[in-house]
C-alpha atoms as a PDB file:
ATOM      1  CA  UNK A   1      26.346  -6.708 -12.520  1.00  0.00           C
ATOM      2  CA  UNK A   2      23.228  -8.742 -12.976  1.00  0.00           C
ATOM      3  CA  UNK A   3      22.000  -8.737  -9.652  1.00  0.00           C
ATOM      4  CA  UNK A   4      22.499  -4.508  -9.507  1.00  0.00           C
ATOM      5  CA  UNK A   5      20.692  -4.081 -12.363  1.00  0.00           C
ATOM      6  CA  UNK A   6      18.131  -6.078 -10.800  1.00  0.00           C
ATOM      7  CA  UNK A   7      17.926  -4.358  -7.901  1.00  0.00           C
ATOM      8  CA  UNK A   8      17.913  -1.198  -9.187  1.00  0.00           C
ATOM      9  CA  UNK A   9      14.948  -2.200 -11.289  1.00  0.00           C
ATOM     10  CA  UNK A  10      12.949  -3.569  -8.422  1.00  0.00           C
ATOM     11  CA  UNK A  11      13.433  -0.439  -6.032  1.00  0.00           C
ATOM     12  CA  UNK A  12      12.305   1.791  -9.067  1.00  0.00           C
ATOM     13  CA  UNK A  13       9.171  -1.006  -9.019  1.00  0.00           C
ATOM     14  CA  UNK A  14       8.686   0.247  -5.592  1.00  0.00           C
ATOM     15  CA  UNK A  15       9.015   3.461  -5.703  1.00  0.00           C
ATOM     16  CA  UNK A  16       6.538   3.348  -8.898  1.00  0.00           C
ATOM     17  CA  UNK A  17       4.125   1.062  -6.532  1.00  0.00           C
ATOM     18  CA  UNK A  18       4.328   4.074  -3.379  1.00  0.00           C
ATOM     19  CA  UNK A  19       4.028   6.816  -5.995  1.00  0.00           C
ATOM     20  CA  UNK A  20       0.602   5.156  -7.372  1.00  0.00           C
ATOM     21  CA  UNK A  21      -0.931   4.678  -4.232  1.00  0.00           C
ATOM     22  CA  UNK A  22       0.062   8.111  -2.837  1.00  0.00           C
ATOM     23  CA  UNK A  23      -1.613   9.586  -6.113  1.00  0.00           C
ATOM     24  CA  UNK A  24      -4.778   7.126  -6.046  1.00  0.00           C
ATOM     25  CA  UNK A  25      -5.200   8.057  -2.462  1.00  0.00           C
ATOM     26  CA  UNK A  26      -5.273  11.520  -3.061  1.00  0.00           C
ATOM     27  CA  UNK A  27      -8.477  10.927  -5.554  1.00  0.00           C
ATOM     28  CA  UNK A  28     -10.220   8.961  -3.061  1.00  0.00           C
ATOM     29  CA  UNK A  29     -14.017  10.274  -2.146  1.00  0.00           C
ATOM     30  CA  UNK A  30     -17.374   8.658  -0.939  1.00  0.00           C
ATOM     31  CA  UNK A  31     -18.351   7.792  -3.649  1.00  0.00           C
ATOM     32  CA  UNK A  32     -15.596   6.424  -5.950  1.00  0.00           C
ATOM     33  CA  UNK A  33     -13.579   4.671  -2.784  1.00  0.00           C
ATOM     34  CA  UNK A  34     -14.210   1.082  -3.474  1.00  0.00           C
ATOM     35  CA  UNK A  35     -13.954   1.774  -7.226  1.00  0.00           C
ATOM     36  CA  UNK A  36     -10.222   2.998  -6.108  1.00  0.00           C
ATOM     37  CA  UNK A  37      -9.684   1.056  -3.665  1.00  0.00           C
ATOM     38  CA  UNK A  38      -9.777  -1.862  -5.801  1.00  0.00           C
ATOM     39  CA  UNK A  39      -8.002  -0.626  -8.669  1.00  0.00           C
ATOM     40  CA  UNK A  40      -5.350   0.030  -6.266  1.00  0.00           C
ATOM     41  CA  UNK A  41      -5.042  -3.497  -5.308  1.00  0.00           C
ATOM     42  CA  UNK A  42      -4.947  -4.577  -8.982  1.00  0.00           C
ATOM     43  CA  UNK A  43      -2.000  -2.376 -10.009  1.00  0.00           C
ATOM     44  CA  UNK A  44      -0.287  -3.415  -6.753  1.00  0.00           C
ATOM     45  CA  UNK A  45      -0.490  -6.989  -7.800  1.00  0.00           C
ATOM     46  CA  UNK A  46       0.764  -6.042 -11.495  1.00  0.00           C
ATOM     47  CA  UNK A  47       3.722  -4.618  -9.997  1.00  0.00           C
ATOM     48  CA  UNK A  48       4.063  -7.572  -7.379  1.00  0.00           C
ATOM     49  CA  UNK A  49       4.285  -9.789 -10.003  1.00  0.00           C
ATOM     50  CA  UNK A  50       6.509  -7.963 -12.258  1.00  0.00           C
ATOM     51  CA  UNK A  51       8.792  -7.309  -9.325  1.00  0.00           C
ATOM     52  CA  UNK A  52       8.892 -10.482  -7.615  1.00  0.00           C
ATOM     53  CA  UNK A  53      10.285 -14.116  -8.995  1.00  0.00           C
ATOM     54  CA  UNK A  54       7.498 -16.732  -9.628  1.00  0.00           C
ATOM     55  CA  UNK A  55       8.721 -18.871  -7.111  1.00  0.00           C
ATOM     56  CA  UNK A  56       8.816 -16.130  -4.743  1.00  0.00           C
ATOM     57  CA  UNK A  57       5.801 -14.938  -5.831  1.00  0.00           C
ATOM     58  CA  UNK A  58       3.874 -18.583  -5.441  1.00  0.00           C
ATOM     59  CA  UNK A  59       4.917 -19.246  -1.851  1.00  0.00           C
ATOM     60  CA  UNK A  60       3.098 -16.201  -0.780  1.00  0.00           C
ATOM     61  CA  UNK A  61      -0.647 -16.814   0.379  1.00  0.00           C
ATOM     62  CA  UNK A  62      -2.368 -13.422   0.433  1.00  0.00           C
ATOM     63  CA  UNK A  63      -1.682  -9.746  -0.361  1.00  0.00           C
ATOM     64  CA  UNK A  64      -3.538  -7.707   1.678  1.00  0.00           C
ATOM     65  CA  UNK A  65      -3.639  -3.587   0.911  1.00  0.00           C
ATOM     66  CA  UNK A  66      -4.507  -2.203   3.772  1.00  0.00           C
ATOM     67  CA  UNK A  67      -7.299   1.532   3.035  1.00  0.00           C
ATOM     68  CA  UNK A  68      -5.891   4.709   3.956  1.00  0.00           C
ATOM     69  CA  UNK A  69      -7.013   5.996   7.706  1.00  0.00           C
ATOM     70  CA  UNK A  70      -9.393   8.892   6.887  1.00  0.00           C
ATOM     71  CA  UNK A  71      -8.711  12.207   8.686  1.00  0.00           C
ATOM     72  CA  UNK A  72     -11.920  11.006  11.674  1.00  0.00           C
ATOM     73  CA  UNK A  73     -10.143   7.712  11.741  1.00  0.00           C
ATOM     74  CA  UNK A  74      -6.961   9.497  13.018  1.00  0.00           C
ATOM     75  CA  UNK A  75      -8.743  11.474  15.601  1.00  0.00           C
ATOM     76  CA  UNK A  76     -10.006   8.497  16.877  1.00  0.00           C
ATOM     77  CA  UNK A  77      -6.997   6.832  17.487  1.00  0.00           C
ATOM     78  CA  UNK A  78      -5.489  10.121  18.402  1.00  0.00           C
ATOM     79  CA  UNK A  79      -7.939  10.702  21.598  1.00  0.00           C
ATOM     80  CA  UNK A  80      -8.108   7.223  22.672  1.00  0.00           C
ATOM     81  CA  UNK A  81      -4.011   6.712  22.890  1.00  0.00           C
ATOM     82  CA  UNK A  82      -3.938  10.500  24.701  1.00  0.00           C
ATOM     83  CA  UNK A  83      -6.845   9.062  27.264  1.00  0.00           C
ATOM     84  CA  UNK A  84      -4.507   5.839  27.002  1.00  0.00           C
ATOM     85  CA  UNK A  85      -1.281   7.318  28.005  1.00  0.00           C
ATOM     86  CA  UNK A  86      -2.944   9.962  30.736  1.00  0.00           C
ATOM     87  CA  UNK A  87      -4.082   6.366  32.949  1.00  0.00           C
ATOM     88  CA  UNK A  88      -0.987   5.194  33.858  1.00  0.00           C
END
């Protein structure tokens, strides 16, 4: 019973954690995106840690969160896997 309730709690952790960046993401602009972006990475960590076992936790080196691809970022990536694909 232990180890559901655990569970449980830790996928509502993650859903909370993929909630707040879908919501912080949404609030990104120009000017604010570092601001965000590394408020982001804070609460990430909070939740990490209240998630995660110490031991776990301690073995673990370095969290990276990764910046959402802008909408140009995606185009890019878009045309150059189409002109990609089209050589072979």
């Amino acid at each position: 019973m232990v180890r559901l309730e655990r569970f449980t709690e830790r996928s509502q952790d993650a859903l909370q954690g993929a909630s707040l960046i879908a919501e912080m993401s949404q609030a990104i602009t120009a000017e604010n995106e570092d601001h965000i972006y590394q408020q982001m990475r804070s609460e990430v960590l909070n939740l990490l840690r209240n998630s995660l076992r110490p031991e776990f936790l301690n073995r673990i080196d370095e969290v990276i969160v990764f910046r959402s691809l802008s909408l140009e970022d995606i185009k890019i990536l878009s045309i150059y896997n189409l002109r990609r694909s089209t050589k072979d």
